[in-house]
Protein backbone atom coordinates (compact mmCIF):
# COMPACT_ATOMS: atom_id res chain seq x y z
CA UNK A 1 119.30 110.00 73.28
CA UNK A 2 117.45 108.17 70.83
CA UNK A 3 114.72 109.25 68.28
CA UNK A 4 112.17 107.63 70.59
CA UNK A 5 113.39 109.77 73.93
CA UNK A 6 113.51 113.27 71.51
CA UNK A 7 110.77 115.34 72.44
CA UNK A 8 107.39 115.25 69.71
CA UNK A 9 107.05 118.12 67.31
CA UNK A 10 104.21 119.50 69.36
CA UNK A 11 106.35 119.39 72.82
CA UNK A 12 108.88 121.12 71.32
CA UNK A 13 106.38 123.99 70.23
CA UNK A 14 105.51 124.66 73.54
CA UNK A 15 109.15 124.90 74.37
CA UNK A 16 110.19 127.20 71.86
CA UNK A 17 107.05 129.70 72.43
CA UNK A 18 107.76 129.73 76.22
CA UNK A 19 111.70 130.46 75.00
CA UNK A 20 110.20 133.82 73.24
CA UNK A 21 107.70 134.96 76.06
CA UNK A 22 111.09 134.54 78.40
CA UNK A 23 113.06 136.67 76.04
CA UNK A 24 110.40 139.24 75.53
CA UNK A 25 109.83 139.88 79.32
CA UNK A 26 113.17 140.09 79.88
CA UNK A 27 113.70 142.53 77.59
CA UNK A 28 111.18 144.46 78.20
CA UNK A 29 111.42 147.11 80.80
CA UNK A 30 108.71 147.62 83.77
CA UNK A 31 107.22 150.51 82.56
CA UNK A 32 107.57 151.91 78.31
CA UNK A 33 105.50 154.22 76.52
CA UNK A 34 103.37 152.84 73.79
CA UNK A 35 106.15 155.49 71.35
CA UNK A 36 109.18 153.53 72.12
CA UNK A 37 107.39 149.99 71.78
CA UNK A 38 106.53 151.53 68.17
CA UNK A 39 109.93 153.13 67.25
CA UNK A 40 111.44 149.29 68.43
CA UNK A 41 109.39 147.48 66.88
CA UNK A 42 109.91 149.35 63.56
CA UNK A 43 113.62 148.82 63.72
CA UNK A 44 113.48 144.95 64.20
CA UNK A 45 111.30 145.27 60.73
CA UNK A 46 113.98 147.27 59.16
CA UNK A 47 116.56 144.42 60.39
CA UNK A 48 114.54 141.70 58.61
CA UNK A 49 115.94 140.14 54.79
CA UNK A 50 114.82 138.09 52.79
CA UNK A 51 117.22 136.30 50.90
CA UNK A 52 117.28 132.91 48.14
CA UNK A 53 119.10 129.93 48.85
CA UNK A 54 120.82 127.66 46.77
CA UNK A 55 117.03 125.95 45.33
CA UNK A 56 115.49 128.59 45.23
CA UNK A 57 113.86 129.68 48.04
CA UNK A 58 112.77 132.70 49.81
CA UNK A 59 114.29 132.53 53.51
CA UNK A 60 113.23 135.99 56.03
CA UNK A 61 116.24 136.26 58.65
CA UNK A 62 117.11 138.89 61.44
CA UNK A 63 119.79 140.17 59.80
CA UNK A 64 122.98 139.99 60.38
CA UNK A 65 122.26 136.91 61.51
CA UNK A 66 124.18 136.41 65.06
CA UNK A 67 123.00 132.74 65.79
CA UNK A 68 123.95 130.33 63.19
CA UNK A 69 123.37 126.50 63.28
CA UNK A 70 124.73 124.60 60.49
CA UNK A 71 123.83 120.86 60.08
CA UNK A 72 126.24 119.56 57.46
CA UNK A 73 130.19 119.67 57.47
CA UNK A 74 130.09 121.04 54.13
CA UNK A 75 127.62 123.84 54.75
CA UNK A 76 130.03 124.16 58.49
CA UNK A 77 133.11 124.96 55.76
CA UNK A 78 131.04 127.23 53.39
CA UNK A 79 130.16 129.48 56.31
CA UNK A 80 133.98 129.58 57.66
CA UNK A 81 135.15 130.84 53.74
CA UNK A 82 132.15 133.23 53.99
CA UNK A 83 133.68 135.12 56.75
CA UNK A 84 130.78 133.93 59.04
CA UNK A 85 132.95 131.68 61.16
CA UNK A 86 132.19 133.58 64.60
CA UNK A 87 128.32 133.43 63.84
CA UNK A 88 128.08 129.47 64.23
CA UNK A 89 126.62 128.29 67.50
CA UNK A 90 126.39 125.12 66.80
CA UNK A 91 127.28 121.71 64.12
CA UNK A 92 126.77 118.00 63.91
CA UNK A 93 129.29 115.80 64.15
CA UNK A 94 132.22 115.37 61.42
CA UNK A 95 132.21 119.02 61.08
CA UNK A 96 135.44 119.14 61.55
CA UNK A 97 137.06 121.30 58.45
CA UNK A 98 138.21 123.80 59.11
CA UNK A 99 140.12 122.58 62.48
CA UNK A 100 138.84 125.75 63.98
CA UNK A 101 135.40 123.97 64.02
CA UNK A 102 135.77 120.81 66.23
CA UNK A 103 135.33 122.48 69.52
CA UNK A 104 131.72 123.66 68.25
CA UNK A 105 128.84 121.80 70.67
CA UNK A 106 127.94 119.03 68.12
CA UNK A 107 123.95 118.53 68.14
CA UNK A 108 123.78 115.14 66.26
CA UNK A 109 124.35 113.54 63.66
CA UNK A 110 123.42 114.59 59.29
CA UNK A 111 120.66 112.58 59.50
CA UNK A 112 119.63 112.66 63.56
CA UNK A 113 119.28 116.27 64.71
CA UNK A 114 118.73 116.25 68.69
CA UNK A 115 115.95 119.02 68.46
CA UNK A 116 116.46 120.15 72.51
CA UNK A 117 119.68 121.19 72.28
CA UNK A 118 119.14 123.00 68.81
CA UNK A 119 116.81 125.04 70.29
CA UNK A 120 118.88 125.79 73.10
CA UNK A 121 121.39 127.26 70.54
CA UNK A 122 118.76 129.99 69.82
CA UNK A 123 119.27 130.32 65.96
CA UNK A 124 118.65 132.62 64.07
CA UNK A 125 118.89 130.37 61.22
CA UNK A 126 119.42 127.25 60.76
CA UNK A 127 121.50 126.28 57.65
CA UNK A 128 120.38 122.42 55.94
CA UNK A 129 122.09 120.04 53.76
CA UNK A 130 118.50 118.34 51.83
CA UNK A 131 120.36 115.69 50.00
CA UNK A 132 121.63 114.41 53.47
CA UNK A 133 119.62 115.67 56.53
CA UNK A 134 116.59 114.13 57.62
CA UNK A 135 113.55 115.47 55.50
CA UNK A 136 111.46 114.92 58.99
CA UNK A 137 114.12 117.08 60.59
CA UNK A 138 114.35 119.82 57.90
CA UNK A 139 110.70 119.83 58.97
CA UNK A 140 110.50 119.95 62.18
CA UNK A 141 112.44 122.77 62.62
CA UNK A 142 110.60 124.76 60.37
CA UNK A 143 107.06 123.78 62.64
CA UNK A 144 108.94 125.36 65.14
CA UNK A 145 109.14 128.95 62.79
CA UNK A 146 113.17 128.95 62.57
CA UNK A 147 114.19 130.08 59.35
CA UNK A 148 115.69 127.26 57.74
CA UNK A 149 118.36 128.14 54.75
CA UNK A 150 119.15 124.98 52.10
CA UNK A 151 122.33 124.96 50.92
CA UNK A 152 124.32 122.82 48.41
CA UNK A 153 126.48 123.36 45.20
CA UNK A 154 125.18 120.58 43.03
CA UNK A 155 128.50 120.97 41.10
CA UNK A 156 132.04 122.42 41.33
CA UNK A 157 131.44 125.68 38.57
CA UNK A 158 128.27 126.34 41.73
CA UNK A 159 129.99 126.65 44.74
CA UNK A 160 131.69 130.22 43.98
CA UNK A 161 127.84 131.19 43.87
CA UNK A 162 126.51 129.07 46.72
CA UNK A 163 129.47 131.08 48.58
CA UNK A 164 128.12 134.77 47.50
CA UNK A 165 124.63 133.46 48.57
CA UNK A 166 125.68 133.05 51.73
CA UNK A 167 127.59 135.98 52.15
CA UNK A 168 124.17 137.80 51.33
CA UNK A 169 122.42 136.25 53.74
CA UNK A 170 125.78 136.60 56.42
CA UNK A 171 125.97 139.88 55.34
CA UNK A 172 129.41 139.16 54.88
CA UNK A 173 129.31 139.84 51.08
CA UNK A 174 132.61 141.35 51.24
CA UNK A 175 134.38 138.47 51.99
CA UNK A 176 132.41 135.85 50.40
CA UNK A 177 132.99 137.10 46.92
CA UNK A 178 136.50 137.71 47.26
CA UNK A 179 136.87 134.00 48.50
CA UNK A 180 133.96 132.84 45.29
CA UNK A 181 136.51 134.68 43.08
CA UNK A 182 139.63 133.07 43.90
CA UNK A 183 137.83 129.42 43.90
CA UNK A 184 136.26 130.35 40.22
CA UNK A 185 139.59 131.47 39.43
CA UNK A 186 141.56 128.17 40.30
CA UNK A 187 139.01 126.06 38.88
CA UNK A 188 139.28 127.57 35.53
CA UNK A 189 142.89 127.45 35.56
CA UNK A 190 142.60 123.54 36.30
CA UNK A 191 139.84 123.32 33.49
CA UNK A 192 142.20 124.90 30.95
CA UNK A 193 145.22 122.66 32.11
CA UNK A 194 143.51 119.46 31.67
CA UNK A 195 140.84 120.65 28.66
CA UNK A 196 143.16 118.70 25.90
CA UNK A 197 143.12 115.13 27.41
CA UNK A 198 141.95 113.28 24.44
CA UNK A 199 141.15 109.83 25.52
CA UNK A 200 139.46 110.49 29.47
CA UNK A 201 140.28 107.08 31.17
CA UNK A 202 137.18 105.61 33.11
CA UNK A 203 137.54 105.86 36.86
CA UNK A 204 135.75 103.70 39.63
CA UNK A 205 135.33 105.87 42.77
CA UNK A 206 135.04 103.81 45.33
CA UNK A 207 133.52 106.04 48.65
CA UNK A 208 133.01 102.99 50.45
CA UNK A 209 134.64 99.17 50.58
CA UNK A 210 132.20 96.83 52.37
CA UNK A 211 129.42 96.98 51.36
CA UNK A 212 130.92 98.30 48.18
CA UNK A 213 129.81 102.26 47.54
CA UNK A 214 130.73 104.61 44.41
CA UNK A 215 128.70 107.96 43.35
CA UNK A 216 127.03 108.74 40.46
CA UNK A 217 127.02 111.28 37.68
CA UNK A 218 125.41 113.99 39.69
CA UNK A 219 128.09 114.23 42.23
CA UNK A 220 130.09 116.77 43.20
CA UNK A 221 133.48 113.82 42.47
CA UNK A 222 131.86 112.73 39.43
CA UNK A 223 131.99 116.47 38.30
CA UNK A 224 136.04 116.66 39.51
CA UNK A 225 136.75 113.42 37.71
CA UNK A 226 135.84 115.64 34.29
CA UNK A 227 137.68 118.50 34.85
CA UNK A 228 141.08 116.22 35.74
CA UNK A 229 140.32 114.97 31.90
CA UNK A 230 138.83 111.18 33.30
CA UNK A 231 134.75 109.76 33.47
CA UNK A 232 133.57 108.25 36.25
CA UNK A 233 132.26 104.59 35.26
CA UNK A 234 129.02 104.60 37.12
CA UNK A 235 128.09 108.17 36.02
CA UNK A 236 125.20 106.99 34.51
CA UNK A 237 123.43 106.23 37.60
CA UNK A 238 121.03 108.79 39.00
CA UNK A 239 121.86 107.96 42.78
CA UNK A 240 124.36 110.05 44.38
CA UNK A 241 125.61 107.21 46.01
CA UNK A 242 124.62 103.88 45.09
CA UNK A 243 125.77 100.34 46.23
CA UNK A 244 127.28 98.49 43.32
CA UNK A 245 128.28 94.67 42.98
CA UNK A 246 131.92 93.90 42.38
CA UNK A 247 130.16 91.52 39.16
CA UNK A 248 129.01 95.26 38.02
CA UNK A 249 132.95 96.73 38.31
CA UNK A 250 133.56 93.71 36.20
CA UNK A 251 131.54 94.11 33.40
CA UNK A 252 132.36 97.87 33.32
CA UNK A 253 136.54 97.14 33.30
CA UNK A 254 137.08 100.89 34.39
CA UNK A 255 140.49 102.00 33.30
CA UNK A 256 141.62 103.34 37.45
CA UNK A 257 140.36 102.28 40.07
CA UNK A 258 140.39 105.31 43.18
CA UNK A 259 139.75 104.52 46.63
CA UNK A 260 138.25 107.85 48.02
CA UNK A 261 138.75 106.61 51.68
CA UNK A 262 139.12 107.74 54.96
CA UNK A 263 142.77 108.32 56.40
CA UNK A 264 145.16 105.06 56.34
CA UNK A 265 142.21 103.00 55.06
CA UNK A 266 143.02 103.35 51.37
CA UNK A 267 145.70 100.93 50.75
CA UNK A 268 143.48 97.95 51.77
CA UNK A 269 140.42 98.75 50.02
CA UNK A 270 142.67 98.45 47.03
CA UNK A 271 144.52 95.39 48.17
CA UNK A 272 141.16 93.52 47.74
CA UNK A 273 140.96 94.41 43.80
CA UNK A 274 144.24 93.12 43.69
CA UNK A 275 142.48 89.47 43.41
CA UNK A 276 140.93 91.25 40.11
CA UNK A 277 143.81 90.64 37.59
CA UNK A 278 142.52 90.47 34.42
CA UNK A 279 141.02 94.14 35.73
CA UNK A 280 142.50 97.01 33.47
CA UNK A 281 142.66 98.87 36.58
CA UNK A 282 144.71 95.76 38.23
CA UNK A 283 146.89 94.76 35.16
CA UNK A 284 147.86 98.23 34.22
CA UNK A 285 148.80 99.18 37.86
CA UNK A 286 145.98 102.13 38.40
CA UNK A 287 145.17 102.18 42.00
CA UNK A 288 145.09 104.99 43.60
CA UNK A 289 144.38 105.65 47.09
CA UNK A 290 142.87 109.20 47.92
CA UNK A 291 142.62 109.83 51.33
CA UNK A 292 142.13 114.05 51.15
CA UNK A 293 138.95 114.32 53.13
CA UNK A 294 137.70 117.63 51.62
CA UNK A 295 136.99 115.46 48.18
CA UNK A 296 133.65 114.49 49.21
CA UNK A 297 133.28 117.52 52.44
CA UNK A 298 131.16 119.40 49.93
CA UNK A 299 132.88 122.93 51.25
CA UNK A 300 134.85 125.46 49.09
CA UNK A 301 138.15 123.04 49.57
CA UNK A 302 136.87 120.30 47.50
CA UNK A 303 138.13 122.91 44.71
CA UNK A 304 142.23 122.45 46.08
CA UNK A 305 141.21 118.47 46.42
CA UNK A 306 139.93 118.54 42.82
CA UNK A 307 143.66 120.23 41.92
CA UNK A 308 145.28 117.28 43.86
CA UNK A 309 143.40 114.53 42.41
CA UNK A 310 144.00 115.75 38.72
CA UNK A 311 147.67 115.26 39.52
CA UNK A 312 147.80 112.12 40.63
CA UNK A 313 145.37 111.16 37.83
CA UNK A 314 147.36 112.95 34.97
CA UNK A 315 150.79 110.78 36.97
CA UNK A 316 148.96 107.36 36.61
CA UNK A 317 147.96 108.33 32.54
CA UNK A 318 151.86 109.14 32.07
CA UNK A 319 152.96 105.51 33.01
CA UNK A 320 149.91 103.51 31.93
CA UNK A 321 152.09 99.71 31.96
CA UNK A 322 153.38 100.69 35.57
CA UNK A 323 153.11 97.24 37.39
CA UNK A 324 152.70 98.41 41.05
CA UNK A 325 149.68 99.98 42.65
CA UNK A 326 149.79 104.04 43.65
């Protein structure tokens, strides 16, 4: 279906207020006393939070909530290490870490939500990814009076709190800080390991090969690049992911080059820089495909990726003449 077959806005209104008046008379009996309808209604109250989301803002849920729609495969993982795995309904596509989350019905795409079929999973909330999902969207679905929950850890020290946050509004608190404390806990260990690296080597991160793609300094990989001791070359740029020329890798002469690609695609993104000798990536043999997906997944296991990558970073300083690529 394409954006132009979706229903409008105001279509979808009608929809979701006809949903409700099906749901109330079904769950209403033929004949109540005007007590009961009281005492009822004054425990659905009672089972309303309000809780803040990862910018700040005041979300009202039912709570627990049982219906959960998430629309980013990063928000998908957060919920799983929550302990709120058996609450999703519903997920785009690529949500697909942990594997226990492909056979979730897939409702688009991060930035094409298919709005009839969302509101045929009933949420009680739906969680968004801002940076990625459609801002018309994001929207939309709050027109339609769905709660709508934002959630992203703008760096790797935030995601151990982005994880409690959702525990609180889960109300799976329990488990979510027991899994924050554990990530915080590993990610100061690999802070402390690499903390002494005196002379950080300048890394391209290459997310994409043609058109050419790297990230900038307010990344979640920019921000693992400086706790395995190296600085990404483009941090500088305020675009989380811009295009860049290969004249612009020129003039910068980063010291690694690190193809952050997707599975058996990483070898021949670097075979083209191979053309680049008088690179210092290139002539000092510092190519390193990365093919770990959870890198840029933007869940709790970009923390174990993070661990990976500072390995094979510290194994490329230790032979800096090596001729061969990684």
């Amino acid at each position: 279906m394409t954006r132009s077959d979706r229903l409008n806005p105001a279509v979808i209104s009608i929809l979701l207020l006809a949903f409700s008046c099906v749901y109330v008379v079904n769950a209403t009996p033929a004949a109540t006393s005007r007590r009961p309808q009281a005492r009822q209604t004054a425990e659905a109250i009672s089972t309303r939070v309000t809780v803040t989301d990862d910018f700040g803002r005041r979300v009202t849920v039912n709570y627990p909530p049982q219906r959960i729609v998430s629309l980013a495969p990063g928000a998908t993982a957060m919920l799983v290490a929550a302990g709120a795995s058996n609450r999703i309904v519903a997920t785009i596509e690529y949500s697909d870490q942990p594997a226990s989350q492909r056979s979730l019905p897939k409702i688009g795409t991060v930035g094409a939500i298919d709005m009839e079929r969302l509101i045929a999973a009933r949420p009680d909330v739906v969680i968004v990814w801002p940076d990625g999902n459609s801002p018309a969207d994001i929207a939309a679905i709050e027109r339609l009076g769905i709660p709508v929950y934002r959630q992203e850890a703008a760096t790797l020290s935030g995601i151990g709190e982005s994880l409690r946050r959702l525990g609180r509004l889960t109300g799976t608190s329990n488990v979510a800080d027991r899994k924050a404390k554990k990530l915080e806990e590993k990610l100061a260990a690999l802070r402390r390991e690499y903390a002494n690296v005196s002379d950080p080597l300048t890394a391209l991160l290459e997310v994409w090969n043609r058109p050419l793609y790297t990230v900038g300094g307010k990344e979640l990989m920019s921000d693992a690049l400086r706790v395995c001791g190296a600085r990404n070359v483009f941090a500088d740029l305020p675009e989380r992911a811009p295009a860049v020329g290969i004249g612009a890798v020129i003039a910068r002469n980063p010291d690694m080059i690190i193809a952050v690609a997707p599975p058996g695609r990483g070898a021949s993104w670097l075979a083209r820089w191979r053309r680049f000798p008088f690179l210092r990536a290139v002539r000092a043999g510092r190519l390193l495909a990365f093919e770990d997906q959870r890198l840029s997944g933007l869940g709790p296991g970009v923390i174990a990726a993070t661990a990976a990558l500072c390995r094979r970073i510290a194994a490329l300083r230790a032979r800096p003449e090596s001729k061969s690529a990684d």
